[in-house]
N, C-alpha and C. Protein backbone atom coordinates (compact mmCIF):
# COMPACT_ATOMS: atom_id res chain seq x y z
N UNK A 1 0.85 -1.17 0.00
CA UNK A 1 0.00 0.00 0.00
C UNK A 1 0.89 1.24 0.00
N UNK A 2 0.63 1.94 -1.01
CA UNK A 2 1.08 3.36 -0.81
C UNK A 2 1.02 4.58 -0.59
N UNK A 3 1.52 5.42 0.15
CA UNK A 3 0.59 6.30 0.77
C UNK A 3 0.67 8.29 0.07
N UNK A 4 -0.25 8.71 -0.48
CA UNK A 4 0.17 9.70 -1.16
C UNK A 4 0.98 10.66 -1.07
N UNK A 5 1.73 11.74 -1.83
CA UNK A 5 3.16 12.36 -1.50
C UNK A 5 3.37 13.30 0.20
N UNK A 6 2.04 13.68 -0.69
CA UNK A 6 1.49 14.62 0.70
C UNK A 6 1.08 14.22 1.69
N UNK A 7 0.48 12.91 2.10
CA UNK A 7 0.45 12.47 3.67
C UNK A 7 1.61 12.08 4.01
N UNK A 8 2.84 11.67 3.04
CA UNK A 8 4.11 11.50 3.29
C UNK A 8 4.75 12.34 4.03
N UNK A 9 4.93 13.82 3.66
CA UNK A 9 5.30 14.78 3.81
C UNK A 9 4.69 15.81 5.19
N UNK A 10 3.81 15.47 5.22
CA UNK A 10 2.96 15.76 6.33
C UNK A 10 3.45 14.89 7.72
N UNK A 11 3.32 13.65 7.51
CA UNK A 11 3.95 13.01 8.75
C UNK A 11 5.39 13.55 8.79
N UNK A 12 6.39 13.08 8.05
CA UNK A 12 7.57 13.15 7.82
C UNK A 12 7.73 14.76 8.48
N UNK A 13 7.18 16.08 8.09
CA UNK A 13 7.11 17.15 8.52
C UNK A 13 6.95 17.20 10.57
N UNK A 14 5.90 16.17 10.41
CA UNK A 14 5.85 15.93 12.12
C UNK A 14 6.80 15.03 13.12
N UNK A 15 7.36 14.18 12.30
CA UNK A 15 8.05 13.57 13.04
C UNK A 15 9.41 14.40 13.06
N UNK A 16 10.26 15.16 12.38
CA UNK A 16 10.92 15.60 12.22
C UNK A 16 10.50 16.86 12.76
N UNK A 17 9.71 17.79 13.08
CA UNK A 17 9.88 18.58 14.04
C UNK A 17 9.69 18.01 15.15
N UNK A 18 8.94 17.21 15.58
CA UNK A 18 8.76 16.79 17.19
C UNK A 18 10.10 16.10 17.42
N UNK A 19 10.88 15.74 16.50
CA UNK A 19 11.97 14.74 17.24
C UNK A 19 13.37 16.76 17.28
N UNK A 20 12.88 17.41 16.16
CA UNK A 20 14.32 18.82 17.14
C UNK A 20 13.88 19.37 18.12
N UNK A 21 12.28 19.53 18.92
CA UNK A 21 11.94 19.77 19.52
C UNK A 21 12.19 19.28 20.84
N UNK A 22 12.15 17.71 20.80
CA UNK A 22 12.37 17.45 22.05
C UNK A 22 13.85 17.49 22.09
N UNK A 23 14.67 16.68 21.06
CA UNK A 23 16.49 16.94 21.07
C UNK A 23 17.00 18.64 21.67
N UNK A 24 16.01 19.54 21.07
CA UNK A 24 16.62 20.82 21.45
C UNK A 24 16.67 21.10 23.15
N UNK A 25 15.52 20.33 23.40
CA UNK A 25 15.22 21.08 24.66
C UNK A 25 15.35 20.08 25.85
N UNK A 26 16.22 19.48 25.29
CA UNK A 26 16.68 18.40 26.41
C UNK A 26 17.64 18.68 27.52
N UNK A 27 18.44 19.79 27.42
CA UNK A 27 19.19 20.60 28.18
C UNK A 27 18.28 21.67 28.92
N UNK A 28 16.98 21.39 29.07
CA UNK A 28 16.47 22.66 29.76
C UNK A 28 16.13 21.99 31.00
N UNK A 29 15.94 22.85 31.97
CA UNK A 29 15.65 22.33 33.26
C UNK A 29 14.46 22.28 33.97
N UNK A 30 14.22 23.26 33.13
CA UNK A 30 12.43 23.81 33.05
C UNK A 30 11.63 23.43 31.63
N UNK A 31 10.87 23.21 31.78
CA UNK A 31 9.98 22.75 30.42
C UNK A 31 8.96 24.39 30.20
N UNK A 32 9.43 25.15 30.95
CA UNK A 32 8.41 26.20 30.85
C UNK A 32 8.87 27.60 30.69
N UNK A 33 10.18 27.22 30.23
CA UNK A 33 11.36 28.24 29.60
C UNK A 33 11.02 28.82 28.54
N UNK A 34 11.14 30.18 28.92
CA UNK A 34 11.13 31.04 27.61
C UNK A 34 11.97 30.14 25.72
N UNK A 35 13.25 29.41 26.56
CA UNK A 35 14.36 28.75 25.48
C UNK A 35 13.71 28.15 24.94
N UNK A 36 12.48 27.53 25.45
CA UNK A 36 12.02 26.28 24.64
C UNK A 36 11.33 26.62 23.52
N UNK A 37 11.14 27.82 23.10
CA UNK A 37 10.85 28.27 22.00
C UNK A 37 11.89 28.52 20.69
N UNK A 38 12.76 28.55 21.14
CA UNK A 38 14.49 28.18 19.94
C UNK A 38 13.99 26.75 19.87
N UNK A 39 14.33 25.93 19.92
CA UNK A 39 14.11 24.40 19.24
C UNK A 39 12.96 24.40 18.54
N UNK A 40 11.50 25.20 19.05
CA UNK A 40 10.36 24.79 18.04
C UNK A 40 10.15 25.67 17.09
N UNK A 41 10.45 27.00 17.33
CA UNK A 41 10.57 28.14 16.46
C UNK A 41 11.72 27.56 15.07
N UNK A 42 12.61 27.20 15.63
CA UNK A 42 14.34 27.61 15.18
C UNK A 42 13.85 25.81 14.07
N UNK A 43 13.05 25.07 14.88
CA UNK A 43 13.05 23.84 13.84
C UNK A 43 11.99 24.05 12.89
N UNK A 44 10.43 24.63 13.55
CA UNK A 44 9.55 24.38 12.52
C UNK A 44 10.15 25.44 11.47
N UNK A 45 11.18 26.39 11.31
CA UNK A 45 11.42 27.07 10.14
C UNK A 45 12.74 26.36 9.37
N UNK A 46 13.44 25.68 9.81
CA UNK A 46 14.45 24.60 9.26
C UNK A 46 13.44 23.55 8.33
N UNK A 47 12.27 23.04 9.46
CA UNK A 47 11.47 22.09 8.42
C UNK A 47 10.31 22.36 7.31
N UNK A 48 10.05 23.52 7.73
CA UNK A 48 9.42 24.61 6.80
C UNK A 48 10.24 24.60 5.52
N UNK A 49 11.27 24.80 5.74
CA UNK A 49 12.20 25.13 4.35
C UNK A 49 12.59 23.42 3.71
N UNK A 50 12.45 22.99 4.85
CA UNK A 50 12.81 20.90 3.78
C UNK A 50 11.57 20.62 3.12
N UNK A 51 10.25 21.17 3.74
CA UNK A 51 9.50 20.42 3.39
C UNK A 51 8.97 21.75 1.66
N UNK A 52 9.33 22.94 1.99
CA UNK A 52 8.69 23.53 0.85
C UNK A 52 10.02 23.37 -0.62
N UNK A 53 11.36 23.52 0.31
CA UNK A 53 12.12 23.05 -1.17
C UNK A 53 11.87 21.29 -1.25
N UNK A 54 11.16 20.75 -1.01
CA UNK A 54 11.39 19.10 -1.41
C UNK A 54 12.81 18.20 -0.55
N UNK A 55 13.46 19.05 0.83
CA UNK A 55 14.77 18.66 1.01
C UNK A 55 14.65 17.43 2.67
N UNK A 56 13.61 16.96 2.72
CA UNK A 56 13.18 16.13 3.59
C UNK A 56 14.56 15.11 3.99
N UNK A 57 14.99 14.69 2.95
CA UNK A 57 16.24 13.85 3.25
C UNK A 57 17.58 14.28 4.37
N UNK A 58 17.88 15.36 3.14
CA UNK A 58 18.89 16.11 4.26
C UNK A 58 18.51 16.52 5.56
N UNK A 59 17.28 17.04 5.42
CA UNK A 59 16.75 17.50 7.18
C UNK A 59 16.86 15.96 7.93
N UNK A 60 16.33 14.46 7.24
CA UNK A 60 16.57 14.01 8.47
C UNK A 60 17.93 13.41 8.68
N UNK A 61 19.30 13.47 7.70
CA UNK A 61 20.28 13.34 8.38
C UNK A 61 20.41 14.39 9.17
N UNK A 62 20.37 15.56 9.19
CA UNK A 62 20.88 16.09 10.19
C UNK A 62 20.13 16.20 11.43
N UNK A 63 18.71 15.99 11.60
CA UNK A 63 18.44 15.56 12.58
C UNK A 63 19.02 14.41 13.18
N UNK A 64 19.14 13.38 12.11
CA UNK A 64 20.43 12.67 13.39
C UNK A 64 21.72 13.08 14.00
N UNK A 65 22.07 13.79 13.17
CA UNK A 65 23.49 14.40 13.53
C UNK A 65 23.10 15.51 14.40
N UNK A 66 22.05 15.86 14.85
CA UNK A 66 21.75 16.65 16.43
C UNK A 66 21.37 15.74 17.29
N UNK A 67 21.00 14.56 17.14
CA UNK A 67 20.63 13.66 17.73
C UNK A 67 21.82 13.21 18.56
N UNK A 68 22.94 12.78 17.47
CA UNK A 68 24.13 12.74 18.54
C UNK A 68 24.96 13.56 18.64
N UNK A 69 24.59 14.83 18.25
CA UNK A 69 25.43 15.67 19.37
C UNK A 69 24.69 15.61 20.70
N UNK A 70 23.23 15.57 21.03
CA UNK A 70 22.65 15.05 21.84
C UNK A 70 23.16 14.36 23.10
N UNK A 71 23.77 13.23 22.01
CA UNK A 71 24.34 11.74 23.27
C UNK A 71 25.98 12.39 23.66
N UNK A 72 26.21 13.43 22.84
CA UNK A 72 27.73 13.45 22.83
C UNK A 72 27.51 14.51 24.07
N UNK A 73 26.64 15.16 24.52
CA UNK A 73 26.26 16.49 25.48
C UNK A 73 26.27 15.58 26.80
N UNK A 74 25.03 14.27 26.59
CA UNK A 74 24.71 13.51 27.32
C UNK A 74 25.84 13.02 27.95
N UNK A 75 27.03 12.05 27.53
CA UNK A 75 27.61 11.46 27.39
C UNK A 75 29.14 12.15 28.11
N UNK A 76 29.21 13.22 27.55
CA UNK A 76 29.51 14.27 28.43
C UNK A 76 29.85 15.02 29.55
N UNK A 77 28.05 15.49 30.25
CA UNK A 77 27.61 15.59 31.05
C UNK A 77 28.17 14.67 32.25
N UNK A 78 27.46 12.98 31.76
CA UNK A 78 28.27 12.06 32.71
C UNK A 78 29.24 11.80 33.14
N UNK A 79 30.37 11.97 32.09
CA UNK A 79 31.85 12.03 32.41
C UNK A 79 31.92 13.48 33.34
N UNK A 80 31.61 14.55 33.30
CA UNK A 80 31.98 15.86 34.50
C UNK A 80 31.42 14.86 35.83
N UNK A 81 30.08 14.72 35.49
CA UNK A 81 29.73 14.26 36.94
C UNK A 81 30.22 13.22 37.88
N UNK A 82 31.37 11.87 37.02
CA UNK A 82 31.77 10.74 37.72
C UNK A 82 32.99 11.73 37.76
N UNK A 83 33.84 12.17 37.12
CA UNK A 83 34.64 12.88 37.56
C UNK A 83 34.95 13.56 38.53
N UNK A 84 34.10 14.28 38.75
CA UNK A 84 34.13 15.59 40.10
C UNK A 84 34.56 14.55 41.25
N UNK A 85 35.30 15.42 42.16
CA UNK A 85 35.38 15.19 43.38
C UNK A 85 34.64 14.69 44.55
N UNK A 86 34.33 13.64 44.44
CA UNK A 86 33.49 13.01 45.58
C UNK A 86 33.02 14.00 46.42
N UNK A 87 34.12 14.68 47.48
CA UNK A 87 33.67 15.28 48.46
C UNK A 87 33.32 16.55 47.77
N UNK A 88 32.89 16.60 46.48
CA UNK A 88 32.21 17.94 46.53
C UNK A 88 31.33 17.69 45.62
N UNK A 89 29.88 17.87 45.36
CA UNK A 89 28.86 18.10 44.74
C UNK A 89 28.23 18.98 44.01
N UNK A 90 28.34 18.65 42.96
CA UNK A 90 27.98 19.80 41.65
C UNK A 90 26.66 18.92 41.16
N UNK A 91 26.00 20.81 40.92
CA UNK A 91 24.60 20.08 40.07
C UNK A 91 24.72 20.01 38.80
N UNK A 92 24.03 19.19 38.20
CA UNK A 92 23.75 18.82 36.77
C UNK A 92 24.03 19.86 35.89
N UNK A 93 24.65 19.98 35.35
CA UNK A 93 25.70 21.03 34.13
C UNK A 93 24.17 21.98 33.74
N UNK A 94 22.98 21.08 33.84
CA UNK A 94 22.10 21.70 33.00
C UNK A 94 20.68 22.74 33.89
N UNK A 95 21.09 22.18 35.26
CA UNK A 95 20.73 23.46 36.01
C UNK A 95 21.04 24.65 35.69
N UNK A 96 22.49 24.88 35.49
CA UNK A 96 23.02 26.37 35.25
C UNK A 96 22.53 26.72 33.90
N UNK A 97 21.90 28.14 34.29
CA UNK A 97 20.91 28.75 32.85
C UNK A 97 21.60 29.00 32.17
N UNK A 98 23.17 29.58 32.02
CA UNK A 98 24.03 29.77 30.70
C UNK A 98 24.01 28.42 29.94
N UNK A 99 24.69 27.37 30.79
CA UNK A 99 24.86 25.94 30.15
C UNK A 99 23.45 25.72 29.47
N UNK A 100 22.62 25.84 29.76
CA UNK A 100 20.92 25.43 29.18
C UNK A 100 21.05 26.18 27.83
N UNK A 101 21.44 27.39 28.00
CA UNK A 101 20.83 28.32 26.65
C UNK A 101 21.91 27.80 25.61
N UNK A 102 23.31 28.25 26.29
CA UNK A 102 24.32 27.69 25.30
C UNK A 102 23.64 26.35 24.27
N UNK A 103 23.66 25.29 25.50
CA UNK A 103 23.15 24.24 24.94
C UNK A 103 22.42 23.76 23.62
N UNK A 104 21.31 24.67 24.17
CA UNK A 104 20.13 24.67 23.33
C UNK A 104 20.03 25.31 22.00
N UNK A 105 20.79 26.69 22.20
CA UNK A 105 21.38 27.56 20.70
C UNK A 105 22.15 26.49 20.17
N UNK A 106 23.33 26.13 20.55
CA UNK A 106 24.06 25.22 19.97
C UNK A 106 23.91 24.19 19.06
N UNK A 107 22.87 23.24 20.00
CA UNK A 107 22.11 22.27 19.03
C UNK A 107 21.31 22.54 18.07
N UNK A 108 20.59 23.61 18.22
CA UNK A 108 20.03 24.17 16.74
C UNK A 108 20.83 24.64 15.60
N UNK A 109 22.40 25.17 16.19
CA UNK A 109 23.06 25.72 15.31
C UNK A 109 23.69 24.28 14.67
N UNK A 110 24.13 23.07 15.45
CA UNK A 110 24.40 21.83 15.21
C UNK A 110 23.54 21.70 13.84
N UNK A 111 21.90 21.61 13.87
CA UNK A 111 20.88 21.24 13.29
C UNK A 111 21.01 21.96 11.66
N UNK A 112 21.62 23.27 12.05
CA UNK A 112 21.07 24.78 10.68
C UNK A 112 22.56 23.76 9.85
N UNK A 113 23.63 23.96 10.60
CA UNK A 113 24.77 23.45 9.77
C UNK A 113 24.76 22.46 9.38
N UNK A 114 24.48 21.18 9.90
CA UNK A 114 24.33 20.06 9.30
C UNK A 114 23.48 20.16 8.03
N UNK A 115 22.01 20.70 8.44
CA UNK A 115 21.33 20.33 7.33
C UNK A 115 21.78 21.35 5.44
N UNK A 116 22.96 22.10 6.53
CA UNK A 116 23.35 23.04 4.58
C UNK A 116 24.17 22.23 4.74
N UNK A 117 25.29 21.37 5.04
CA UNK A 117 26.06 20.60 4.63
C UNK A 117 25.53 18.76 3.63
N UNK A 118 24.58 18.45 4.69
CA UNK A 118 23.89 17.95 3.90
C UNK A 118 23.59 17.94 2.38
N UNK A 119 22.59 19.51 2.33
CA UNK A 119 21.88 19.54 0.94
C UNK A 119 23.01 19.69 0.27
N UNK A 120 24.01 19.93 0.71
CA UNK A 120 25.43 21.07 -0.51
C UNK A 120 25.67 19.13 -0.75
N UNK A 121 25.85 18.56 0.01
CA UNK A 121 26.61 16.86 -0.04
C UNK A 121 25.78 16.28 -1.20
N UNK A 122 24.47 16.44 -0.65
CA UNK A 122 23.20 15.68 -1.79
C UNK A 122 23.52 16.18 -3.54
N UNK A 123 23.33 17.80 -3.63
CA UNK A 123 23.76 18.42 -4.38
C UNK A 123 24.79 18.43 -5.39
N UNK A 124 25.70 18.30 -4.79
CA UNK A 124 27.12 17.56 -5.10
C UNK A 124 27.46 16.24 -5.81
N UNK A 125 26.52 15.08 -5.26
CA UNK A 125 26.26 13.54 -5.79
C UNK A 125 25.22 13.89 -6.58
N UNK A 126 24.38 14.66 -6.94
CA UNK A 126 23.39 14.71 -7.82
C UNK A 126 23.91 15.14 -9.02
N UNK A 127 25.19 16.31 -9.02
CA UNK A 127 25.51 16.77 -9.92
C UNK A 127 24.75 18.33 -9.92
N UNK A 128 23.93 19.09 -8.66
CA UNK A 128 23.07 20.25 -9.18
C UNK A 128 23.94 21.22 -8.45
N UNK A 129 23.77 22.79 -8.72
CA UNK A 129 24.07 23.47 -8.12
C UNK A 129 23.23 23.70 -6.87
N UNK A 130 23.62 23.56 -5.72
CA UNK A 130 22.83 24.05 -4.57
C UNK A 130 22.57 25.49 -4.29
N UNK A 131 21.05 25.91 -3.90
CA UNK A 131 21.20 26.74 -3.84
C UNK A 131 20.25 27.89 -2.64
């Protein structure tokens, strides 16, 4: 069964913003942060632009490639925290509101670059000028 271009595109449009949405804002500490509007703002206009130039592909490599910068933040994170000094206790990197915003700009900027590296890559193997 096949399903027409446009319900394609439509899901594909949703799954791909709900998945930079939550990746963006996974560094927040608050879910009720002004920031959390960069990941849904900053993605639905990244996926706005895949889905009106036809560039769905590249958006979702680079949603993976925010994905693991994601685990690489994550991953991270854990290493400061087994690290630190026993006798002294630090909170979660992502309490502190600079670390959150940084964070969160970051991974979107992760998201903007990947996905022009992407299309320029696609572009490139296609033989078109990107543009």
């Amino acid at each position: 069964m096949s399903l027409p271009d446009s319900l394609r595109t439509v899901v594909a449009v949703a799954v791909y913003w709900s998945a930079i949405a939550l990746g963006g804002s996974v560094l927040l500490p608050d879910p009720t942060s002004p920031l959390v509007a960069v990941p849904i703002v900053g993605g639905g206009a990244v996926v706005a632009h895949a889905a009106r130039t036809d560039r769905l592909v590249p958006l979702g490599y680079a949603v993976g490639t925010m994905w693991l910068a994601v685990l690489a933040l994550s991953v991270g994170t854990g290493v400061v925290d087994v690290v630190a000094p026993p006798a002294e206790e630090i909170a979660p990197l992502a309490d502190y509101p600079g670390i959150a915003a940084i964070g969160t700009v970051g991974l979107l900027a992760v998201l903007i670059a990947a996905y022009a590296a992407f299309i320029r890559w696609t572009a490139a193997r296609d033989g078109e000028v990107a543009a």
